[in-house]
Protein backbone atom coordinates (compact mmCIF):
# COMPACT_ATOMS: atom_id res chain seq x y z
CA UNK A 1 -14.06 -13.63 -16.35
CA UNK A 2 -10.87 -12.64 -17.69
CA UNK A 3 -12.50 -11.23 -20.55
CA UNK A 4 -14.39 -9.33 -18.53
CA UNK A 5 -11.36 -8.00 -16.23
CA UNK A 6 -9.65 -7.09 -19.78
CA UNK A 7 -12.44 -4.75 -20.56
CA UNK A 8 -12.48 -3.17 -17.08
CA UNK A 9 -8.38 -2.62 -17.24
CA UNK A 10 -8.32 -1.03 -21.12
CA UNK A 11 -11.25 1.43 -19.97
CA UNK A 12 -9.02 2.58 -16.84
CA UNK A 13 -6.31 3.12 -19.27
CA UNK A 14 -8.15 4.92 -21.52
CA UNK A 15 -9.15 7.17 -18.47
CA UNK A 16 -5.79 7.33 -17.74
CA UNK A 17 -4.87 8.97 -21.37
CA UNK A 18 -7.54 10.99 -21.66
CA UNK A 19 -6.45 13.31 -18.51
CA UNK A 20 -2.63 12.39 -19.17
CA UNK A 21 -2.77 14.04 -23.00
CA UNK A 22 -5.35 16.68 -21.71
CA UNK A 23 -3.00 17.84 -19.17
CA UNK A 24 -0.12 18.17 -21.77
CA UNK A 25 -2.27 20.05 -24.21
CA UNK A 26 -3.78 22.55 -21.90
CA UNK A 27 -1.85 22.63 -18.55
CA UNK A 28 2.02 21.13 -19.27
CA UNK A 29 4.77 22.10 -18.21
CA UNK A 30 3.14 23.90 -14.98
CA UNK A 31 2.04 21.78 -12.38
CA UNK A 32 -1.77 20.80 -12.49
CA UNK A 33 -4.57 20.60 -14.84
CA UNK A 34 -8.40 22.12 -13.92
CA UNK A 35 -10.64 19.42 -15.52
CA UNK A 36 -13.41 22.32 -16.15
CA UNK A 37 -11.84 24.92 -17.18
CA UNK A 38 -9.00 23.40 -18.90
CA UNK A 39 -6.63 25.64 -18.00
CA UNK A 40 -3.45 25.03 -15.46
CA UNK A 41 -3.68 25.30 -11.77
CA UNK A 42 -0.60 26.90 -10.79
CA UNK A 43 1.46 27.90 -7.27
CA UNK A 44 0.74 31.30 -6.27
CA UNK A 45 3.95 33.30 -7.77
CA UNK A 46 3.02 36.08 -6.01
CA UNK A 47 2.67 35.10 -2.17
CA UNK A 48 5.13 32.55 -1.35
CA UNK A 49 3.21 31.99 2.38
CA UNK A 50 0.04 30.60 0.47
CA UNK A 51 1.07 27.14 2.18
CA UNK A 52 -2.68 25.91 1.12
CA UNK A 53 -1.81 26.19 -2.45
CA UNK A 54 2.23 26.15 -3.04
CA UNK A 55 3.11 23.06 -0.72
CA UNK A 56 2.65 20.42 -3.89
CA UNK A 57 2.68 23.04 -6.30
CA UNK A 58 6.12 23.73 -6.82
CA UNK A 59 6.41 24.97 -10.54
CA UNK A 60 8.32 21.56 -11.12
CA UNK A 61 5.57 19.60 -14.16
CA UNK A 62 4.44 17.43 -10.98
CA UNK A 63 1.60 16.08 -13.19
CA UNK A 64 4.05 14.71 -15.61
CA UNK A 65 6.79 13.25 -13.03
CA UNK A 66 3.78 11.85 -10.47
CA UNK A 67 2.32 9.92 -13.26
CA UNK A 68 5.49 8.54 -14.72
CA UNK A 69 5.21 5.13 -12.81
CA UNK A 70 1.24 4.60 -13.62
CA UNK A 71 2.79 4.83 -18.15
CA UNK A 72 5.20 2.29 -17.14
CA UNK A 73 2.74 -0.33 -15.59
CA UNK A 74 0.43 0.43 -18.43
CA UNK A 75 3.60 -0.83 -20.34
CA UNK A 76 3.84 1.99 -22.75
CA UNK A 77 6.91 2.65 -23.71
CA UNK A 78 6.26 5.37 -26.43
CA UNK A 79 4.79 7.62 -23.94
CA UNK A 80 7.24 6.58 -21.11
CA UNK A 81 9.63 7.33 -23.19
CA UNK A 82 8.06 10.88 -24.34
CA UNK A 83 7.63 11.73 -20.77
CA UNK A 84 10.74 11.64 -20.08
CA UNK A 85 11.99 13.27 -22.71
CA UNK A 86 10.12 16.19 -21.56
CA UNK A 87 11.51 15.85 -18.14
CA UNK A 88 14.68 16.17 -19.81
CA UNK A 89 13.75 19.25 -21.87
CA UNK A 90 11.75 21.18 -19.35
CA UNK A 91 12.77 20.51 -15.78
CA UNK A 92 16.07 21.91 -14.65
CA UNK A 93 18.66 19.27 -14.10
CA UNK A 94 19.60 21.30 -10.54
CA UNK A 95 15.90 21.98 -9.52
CA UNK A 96 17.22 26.17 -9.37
CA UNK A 97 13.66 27.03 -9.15
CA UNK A 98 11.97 30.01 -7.13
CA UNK A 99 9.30 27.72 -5.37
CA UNK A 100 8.92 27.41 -1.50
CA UNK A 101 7.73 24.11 -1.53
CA UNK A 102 6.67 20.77 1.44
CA UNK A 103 9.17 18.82 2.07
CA UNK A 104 7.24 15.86 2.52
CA UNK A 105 5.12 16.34 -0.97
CA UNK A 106 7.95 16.84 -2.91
CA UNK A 107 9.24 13.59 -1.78
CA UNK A 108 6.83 11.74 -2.69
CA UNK A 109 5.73 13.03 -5.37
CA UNK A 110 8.94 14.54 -7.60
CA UNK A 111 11.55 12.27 -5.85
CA UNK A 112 8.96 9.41 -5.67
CA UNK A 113 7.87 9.51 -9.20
CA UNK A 114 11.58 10.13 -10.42
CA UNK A 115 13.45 7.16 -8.74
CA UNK A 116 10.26 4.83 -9.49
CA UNK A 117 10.59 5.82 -13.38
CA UNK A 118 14.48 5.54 -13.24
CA UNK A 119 13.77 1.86 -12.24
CA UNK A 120 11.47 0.95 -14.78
CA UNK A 121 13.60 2.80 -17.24
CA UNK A 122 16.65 0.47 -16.15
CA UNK A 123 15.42 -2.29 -15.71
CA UNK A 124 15.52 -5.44 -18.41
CA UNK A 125 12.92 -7.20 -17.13
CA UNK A 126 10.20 -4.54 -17.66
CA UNK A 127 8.35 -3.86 -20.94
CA UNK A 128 9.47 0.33 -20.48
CA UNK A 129 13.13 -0.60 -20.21
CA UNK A 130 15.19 2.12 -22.43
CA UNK A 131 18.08 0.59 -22.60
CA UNK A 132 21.13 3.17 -24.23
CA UNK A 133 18.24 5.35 -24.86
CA UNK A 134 18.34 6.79 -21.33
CA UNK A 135 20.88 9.06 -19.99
CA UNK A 136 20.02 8.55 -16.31
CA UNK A 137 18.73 12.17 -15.73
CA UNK A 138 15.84 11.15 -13.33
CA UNK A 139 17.76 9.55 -10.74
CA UNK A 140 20.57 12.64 -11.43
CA UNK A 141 17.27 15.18 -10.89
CA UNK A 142 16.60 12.79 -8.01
CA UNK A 143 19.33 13.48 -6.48
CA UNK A 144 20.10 17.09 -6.98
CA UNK A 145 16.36 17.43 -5.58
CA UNK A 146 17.33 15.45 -2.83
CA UNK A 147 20.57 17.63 -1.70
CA UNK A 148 18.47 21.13 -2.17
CA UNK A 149 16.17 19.37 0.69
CA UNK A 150 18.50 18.30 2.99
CA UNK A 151 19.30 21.90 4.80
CA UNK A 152 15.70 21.29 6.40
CA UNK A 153 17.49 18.51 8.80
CA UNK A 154 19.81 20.96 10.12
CA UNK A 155 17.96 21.70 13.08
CA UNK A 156 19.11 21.07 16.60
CA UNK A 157 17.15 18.08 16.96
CA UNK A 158 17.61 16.06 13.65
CA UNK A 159 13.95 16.45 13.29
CA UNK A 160 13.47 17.99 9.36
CA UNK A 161 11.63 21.63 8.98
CA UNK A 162 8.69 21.88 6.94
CA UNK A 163 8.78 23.60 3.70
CA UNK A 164 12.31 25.18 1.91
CA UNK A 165 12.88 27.12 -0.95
CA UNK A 166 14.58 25.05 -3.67
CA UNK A 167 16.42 28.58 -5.01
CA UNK A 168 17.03 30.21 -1.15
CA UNK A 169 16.56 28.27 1.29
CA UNK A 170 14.86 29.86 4.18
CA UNK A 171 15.19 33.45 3.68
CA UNK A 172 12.11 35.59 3.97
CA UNK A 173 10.64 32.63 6.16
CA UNK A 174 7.94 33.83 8.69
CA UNK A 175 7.74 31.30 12.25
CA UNK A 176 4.54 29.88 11.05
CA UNK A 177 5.68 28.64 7.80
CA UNK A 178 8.49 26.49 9.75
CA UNK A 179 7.74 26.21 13.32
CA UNK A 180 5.21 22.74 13.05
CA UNK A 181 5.72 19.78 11.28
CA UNK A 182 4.21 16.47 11.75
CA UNK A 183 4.92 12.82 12.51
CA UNK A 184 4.09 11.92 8.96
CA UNK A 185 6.00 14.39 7.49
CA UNK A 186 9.17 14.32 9.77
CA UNK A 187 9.33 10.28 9.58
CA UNK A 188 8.63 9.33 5.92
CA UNK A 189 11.36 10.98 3.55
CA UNK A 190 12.91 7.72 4.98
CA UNK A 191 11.57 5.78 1.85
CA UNK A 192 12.38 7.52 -0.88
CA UNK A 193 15.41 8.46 0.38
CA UNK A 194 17.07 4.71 1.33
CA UNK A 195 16.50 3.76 -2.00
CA UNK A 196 18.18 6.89 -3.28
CA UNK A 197 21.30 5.87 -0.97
CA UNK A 198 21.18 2.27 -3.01
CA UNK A 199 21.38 4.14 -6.22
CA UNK A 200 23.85 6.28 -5.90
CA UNK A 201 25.82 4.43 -3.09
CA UNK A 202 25.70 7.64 -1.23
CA UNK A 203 24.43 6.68 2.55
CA UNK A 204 24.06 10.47 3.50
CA UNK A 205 20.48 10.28 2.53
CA UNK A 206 18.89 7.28 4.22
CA UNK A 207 21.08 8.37 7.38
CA UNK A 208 19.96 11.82 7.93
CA UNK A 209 15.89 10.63 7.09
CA UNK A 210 16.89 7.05 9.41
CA UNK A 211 17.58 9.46 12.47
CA UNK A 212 15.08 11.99 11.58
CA UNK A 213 12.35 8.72 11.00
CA UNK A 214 13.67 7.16 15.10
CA UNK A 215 13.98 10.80 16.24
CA UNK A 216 10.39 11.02 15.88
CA UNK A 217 9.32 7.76 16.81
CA UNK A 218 11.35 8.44 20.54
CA UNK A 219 8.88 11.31 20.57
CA UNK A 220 6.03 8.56 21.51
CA UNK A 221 3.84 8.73 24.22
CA UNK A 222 4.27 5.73 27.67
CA UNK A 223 1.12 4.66 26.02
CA UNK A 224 3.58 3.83 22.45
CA UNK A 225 1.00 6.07 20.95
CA UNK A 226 2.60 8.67 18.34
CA UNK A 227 1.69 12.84 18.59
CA UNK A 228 0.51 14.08 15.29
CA UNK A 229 2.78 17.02 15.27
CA UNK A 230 5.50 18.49 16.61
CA UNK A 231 8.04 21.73 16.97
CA UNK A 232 10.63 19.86 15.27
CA UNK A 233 13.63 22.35 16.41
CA UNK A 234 12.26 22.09 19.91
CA UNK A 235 10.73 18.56 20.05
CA UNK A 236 7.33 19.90 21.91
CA UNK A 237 4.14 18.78 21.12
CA UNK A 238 1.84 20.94 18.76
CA UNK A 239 -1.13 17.87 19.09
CA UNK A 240 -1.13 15.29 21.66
CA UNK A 241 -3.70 13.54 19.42
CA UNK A 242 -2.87 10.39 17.26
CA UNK A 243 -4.96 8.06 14.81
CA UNK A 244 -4.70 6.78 11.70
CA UNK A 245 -5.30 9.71 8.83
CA UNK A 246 -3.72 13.15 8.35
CA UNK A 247 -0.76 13.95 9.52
CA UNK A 248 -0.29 10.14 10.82
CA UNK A 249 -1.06 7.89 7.89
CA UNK A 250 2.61 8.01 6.55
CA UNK A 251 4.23 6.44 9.79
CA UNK A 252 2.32 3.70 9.97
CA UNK A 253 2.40 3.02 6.00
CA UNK A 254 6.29 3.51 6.16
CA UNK A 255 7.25 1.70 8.95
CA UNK A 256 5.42 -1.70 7.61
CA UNK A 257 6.37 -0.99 4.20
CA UNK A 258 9.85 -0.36 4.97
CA UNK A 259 10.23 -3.12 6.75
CA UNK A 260 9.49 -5.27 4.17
CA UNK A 261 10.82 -3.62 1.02
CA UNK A 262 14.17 -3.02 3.10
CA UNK A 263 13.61 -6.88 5.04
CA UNK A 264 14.14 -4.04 8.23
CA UNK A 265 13.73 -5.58 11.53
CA UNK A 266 13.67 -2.50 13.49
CA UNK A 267 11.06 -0.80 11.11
CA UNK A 268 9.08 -3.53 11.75
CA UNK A 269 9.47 -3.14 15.58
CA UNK A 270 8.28 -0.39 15.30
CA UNK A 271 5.06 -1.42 13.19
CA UNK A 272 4.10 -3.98 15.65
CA UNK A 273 4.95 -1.86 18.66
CA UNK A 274 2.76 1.18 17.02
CA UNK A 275 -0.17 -1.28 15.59
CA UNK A 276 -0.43 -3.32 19.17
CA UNK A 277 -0.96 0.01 20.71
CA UNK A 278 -3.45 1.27 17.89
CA UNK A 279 -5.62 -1.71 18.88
CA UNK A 280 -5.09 -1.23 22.57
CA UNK A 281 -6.27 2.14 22.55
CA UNK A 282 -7.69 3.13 19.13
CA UNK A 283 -9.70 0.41 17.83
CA UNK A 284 -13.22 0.38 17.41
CA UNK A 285 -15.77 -1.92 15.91
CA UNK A 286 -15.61 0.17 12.52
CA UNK A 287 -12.59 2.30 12.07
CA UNK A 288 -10.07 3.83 14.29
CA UNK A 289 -10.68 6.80 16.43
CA UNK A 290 -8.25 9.48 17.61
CA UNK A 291 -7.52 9.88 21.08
CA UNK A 292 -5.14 11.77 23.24
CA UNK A 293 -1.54 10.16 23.43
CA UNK A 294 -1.41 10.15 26.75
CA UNK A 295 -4.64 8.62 28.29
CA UNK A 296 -5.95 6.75 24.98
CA UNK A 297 -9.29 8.37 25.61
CA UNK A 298 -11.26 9.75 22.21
CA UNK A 299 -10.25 13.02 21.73
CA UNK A 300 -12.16 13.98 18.54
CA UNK A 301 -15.15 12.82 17.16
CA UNK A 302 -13.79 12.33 13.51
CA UNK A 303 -12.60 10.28 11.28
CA UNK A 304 -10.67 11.17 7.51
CA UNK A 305 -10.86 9.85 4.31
CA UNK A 306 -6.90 9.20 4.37
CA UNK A 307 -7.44 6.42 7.04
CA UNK A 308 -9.10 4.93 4.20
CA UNK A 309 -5.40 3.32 3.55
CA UNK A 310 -5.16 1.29 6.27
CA UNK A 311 -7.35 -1.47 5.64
CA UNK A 312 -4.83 -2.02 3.19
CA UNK A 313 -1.97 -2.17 5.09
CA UNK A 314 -3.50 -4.69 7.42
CA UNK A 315 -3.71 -7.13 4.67
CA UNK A 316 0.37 -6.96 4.77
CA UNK A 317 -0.12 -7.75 7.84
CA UNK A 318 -2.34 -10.26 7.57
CA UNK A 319 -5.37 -9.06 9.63
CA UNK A 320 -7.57 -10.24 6.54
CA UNK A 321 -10.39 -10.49 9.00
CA UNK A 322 -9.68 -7.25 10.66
CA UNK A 323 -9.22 -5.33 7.27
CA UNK A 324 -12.42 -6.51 5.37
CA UNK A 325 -14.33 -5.00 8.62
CA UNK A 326 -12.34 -1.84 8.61
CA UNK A 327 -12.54 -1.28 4.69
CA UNK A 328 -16.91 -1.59 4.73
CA UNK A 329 -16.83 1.36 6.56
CA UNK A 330 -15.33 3.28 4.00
CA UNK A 331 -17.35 1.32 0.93
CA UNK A 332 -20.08 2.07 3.33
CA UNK A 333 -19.47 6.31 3.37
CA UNK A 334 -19.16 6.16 -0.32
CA UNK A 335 -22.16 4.61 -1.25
CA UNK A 336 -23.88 7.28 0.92
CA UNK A 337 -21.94 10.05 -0.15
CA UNK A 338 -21.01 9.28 -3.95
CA UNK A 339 -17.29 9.79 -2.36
CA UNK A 340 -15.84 9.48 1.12
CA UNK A 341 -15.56 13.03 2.41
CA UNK A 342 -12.46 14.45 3.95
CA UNK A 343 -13.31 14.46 7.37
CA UNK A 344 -16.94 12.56 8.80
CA UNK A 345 -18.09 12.74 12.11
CA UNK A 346 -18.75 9.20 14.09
CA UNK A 347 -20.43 11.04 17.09
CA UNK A 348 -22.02 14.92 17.21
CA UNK A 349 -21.46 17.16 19.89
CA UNK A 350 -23.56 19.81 21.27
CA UNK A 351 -23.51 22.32 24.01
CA UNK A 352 -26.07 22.37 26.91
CA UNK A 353 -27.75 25.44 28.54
CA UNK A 354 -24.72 24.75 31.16
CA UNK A 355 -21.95 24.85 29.26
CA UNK A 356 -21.56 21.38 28.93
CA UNK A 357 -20.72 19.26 26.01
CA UNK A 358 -22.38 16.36 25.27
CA UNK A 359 -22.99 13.70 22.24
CA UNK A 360 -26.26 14.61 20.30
CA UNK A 361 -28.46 11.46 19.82
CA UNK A 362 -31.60 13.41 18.38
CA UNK A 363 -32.04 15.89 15.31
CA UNK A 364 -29.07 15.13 13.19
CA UNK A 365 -28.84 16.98 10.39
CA UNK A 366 -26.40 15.59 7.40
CA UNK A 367 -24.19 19.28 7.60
CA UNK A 368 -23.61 17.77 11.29
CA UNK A 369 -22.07 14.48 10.59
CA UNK A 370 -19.93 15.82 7.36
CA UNK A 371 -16.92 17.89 9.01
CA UNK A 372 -14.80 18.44 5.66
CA UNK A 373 -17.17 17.99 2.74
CA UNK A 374 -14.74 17.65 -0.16
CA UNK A 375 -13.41 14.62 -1.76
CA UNK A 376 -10.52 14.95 -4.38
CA UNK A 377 -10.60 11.42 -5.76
CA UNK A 378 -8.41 10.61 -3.29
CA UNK A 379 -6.66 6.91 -3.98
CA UNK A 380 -6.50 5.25 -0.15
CA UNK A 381 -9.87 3.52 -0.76
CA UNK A 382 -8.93 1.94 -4.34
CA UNK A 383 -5.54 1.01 -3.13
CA UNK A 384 -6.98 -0.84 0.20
CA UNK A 385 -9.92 -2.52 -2.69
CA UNK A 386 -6.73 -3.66 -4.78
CA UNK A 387 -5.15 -4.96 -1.56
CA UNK A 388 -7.81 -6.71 -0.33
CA UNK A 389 -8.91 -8.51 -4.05
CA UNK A 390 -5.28 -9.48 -4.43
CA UNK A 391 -5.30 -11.62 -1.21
CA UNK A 392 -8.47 -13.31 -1.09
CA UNK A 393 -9.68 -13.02 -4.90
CA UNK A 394 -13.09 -12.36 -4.05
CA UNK A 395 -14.92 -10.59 -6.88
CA UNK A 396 -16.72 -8.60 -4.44
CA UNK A 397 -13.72 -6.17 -4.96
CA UNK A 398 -13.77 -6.72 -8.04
CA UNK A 399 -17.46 -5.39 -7.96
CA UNK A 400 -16.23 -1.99 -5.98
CA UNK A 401 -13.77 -1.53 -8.87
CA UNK A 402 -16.35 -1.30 -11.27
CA UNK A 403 -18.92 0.56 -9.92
CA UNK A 404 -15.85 3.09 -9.15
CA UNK A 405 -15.09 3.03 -13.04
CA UNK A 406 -18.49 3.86 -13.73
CA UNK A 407 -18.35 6.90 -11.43
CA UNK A 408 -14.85 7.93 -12.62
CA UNK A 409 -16.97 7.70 -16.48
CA UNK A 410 -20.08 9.48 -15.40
CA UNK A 411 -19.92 11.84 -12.40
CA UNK A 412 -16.35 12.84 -12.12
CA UNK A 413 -15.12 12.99 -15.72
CA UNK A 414 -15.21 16.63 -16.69
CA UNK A 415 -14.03 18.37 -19.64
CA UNK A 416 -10.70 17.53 -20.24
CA UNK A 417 -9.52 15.88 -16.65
CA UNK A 418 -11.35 14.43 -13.50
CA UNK A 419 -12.96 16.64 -11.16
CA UNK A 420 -13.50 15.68 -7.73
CA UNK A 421 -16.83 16.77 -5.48
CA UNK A 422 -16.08 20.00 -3.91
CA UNK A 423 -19.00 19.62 -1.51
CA UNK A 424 -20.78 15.81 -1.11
CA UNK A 425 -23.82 17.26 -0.05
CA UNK A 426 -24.62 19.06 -2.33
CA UNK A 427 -22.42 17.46 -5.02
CA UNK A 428 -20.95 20.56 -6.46
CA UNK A 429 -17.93 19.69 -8.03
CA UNK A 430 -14.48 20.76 -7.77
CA UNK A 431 -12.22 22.10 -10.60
CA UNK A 432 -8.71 20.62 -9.57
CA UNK A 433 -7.54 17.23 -10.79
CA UNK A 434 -4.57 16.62 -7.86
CA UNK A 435 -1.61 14.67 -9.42
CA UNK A 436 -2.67 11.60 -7.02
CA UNK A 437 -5.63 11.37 -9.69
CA UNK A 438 -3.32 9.59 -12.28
CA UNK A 439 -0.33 8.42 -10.28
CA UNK A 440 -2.34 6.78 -7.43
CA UNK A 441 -6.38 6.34 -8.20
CA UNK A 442 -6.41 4.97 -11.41
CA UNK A 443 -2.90 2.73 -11.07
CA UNK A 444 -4.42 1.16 -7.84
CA UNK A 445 -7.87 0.64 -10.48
CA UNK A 446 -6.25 -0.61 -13.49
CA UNK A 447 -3.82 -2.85 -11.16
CA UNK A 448 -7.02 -4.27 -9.44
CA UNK A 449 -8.27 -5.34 -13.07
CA UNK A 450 -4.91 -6.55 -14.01
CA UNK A 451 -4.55 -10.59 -13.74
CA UNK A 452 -1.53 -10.09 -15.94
């Protein structure tokens, strides 16, 4: 009942401010809080090439900007207003910082969570509106952000390079740092960056992502199937492998949504051109596999928890049917697992006496099946839960939800944040709380209790 629902939706938001006000005490301004240790997880100021732990890390309070958005649809204007405020104190207004950073991750995270906040700040209609109280810094960081990323589409192809320094651009850059990018990466800055065009009637920025976004769609396979990554100064093919998770997930996500938040025909071309083929050549009873671009055979035996988004993003399309099948698999992996694990195995391999490889049917051991055992409370499976309760309101989801609350309450909240499982075997857990934690996982939870 909606009682019931209420309850559900103020314990998510206490969740919320629990981390939120932990992270400003013990980790703020730097970038992350560690829920164990309470103490900040910072980039690595002392080797710029640690891609692993400086691509989202970029010395910029991402914490604070990601989760800007989740304050304003928990209508709090106090601390939307607070946060802001600190924005305004701590982050420089030119983003002259010393931080080799991903292009992509920055996007949509820092641009992302400015331009969303700069709407809700702006807007009349919505309880966190600041009226003559807000200076319009966020969509001004927005867009200085913005211009100290755009060198990275200065390539010979249009096709954007990885990672840049927001301070020096590319000097001291080793090949490896610059010389792969992929399809998710090169295609999506196309979001954030339209609307940053509408804002500050400036075009420059959704043209340069719009060419960069059908750049890399031309890059398809005759099959209409998408490579994962690419050279993007030479166009050539690092993976001829496509699915529906890492390096992937974006495209798909971007093309549909774009379509619809921009009412873009050609985005949405390209959606049903992309999905049609998916289903041609991808599709399987459970989940979709990855397979080479050019024959549509399975080319690895995995799957990743980020595909766990795209049950979701069938119910925009309305493949109800389809996406209740599609999202058990995933309710299915974390009711075995306690979490859905990065990467899971659908077949195992082995090798015979002869050198040939061949799918093992007998003595499967769990460390088989598990390829990447982490999980960092990654959001794709709420968000697809929320997706799928908001179009056919059945409390089944609603169910999921809870049983998710109750595991952020007793297994992953930690001292002062929440701590995902480092290893789901053996459930060890993992002292990071990624900024997707507040600005994705619980929003997508407390919107799924919300019948406001």
């Amino acid at each position: 009942n909606r009682f019931e629902l209420e309850h559900y939706k103020n314990q998510t938001k206490q969740l919320f401010y629990f981390a939120f006000d932990n992270y400003l005490d013990h980790a703020f301004p730097f970038d992350e809080l560690k829920p164990i240790s309470c103490t900040p997880k910072t980039r690595n100021f002392t080797h710029a090439d640690d891609t692993a732990t400086n691509d989202v890390l970029g010395n910029f309070s991402a914490t604070l900007v990601d989760s800007l958005t989740t304050i304003a649809i928990l209508g709090d204007t106090d601390r939307f207003e607070h946060s802001v405020s600190l924005i305004e104190d701590v982050i420089p207004i030119d983003f002259d910082i010393d931080s080799t950073v991903q292009v992509f991750e920055t996007t949509i995270r820092i641009i992302g969570g400015l331009l969303s906040a700069h709407l809700y700040a702006t807007d009349p209609r919505k309880k966190v509106y600041l009226g003559d109280r807000y200076s319009g810094h966020l969509l001004s960081r927005a867009r200085n952000l913005a211009d100290r990323l755009l060198p990275v589409y200065l390539t010979s192809s249009g096709l954007p390079l990885p990672r840049i320094n927001l301070r020096y651009g590319f000097r001291g850059f080793t090949a490896d740092m610059i010389d792969e990018n992929n399809a998710a990466a090169m295609a999506c800055p196309i979001f954030e960056f339209t609307i940053l065009s509408y804002l500050t009637h400036d075009d420059k920025y959704r043209q340069v992502t719009r060419y960069a976004f059908d750049k890399t769609w031309s890059l398809r396979s005759n099959l209409n199937l998408l490579p994962m990554s690419f050279n993007p100064e030479t166009k050539s093919r690092y993976c001829s492998i496509t699915g529906t998770g890492a390096s992937i997930d974006s495209f798909y996500e971007y093309a549909l949504k774009g379509a619809i938040l921009f009412n873009d025909n050609e985005l949405l071309k390209v959606w049903h051109k992309s999905y049609r083929s998916l289903n041609v050549h991808a599709k399987a009873d459970w989940f979709y596999v990855n397979v080479n671009t050019d024959w549509g055979q399975v080319a690895l035996p995995w799957i990743d928890s980020l595909s766990a988004f795209f049950p979701g993003l069938q119910v925009l399309n309305g493949d109800l049917e389809e996406a209740t099948i599609k999202h058990t698999m995933f309710l299915k992996l974390w009711n075995a697992y306690g979490g859905i694990p990065e990467r899971w195995n659908f077949q195992v391999t082995e090798r015979t006496q002869k050198g040939e490889i061949i799918i093992k049917e007998k003595d499967i051991q769990v460390e088989d099946v598990i390829a990447l055992e982490w999980y960092p409370l990654r959001p794709e499976f709420v968000e697809s839960t929320y997706f799928l309760y908001r179009a056919t309101k059945d409390p089944f989801y609603l169910n999921i939800g809870w049983n998710i609350l109750h595991d952020l309450n007793t297994r992953f909240k930690s001292n002062c944040g929440f701590a995902g499982i480092q290893n789901v075997i053996t459930g060890v857990a993992q002292d990071r709380m990624e900024t997707f934690v507040l600005s994705e996982t619980l929003k997508y939870l407390y919107l799924l209790f919300d019948e406001g």
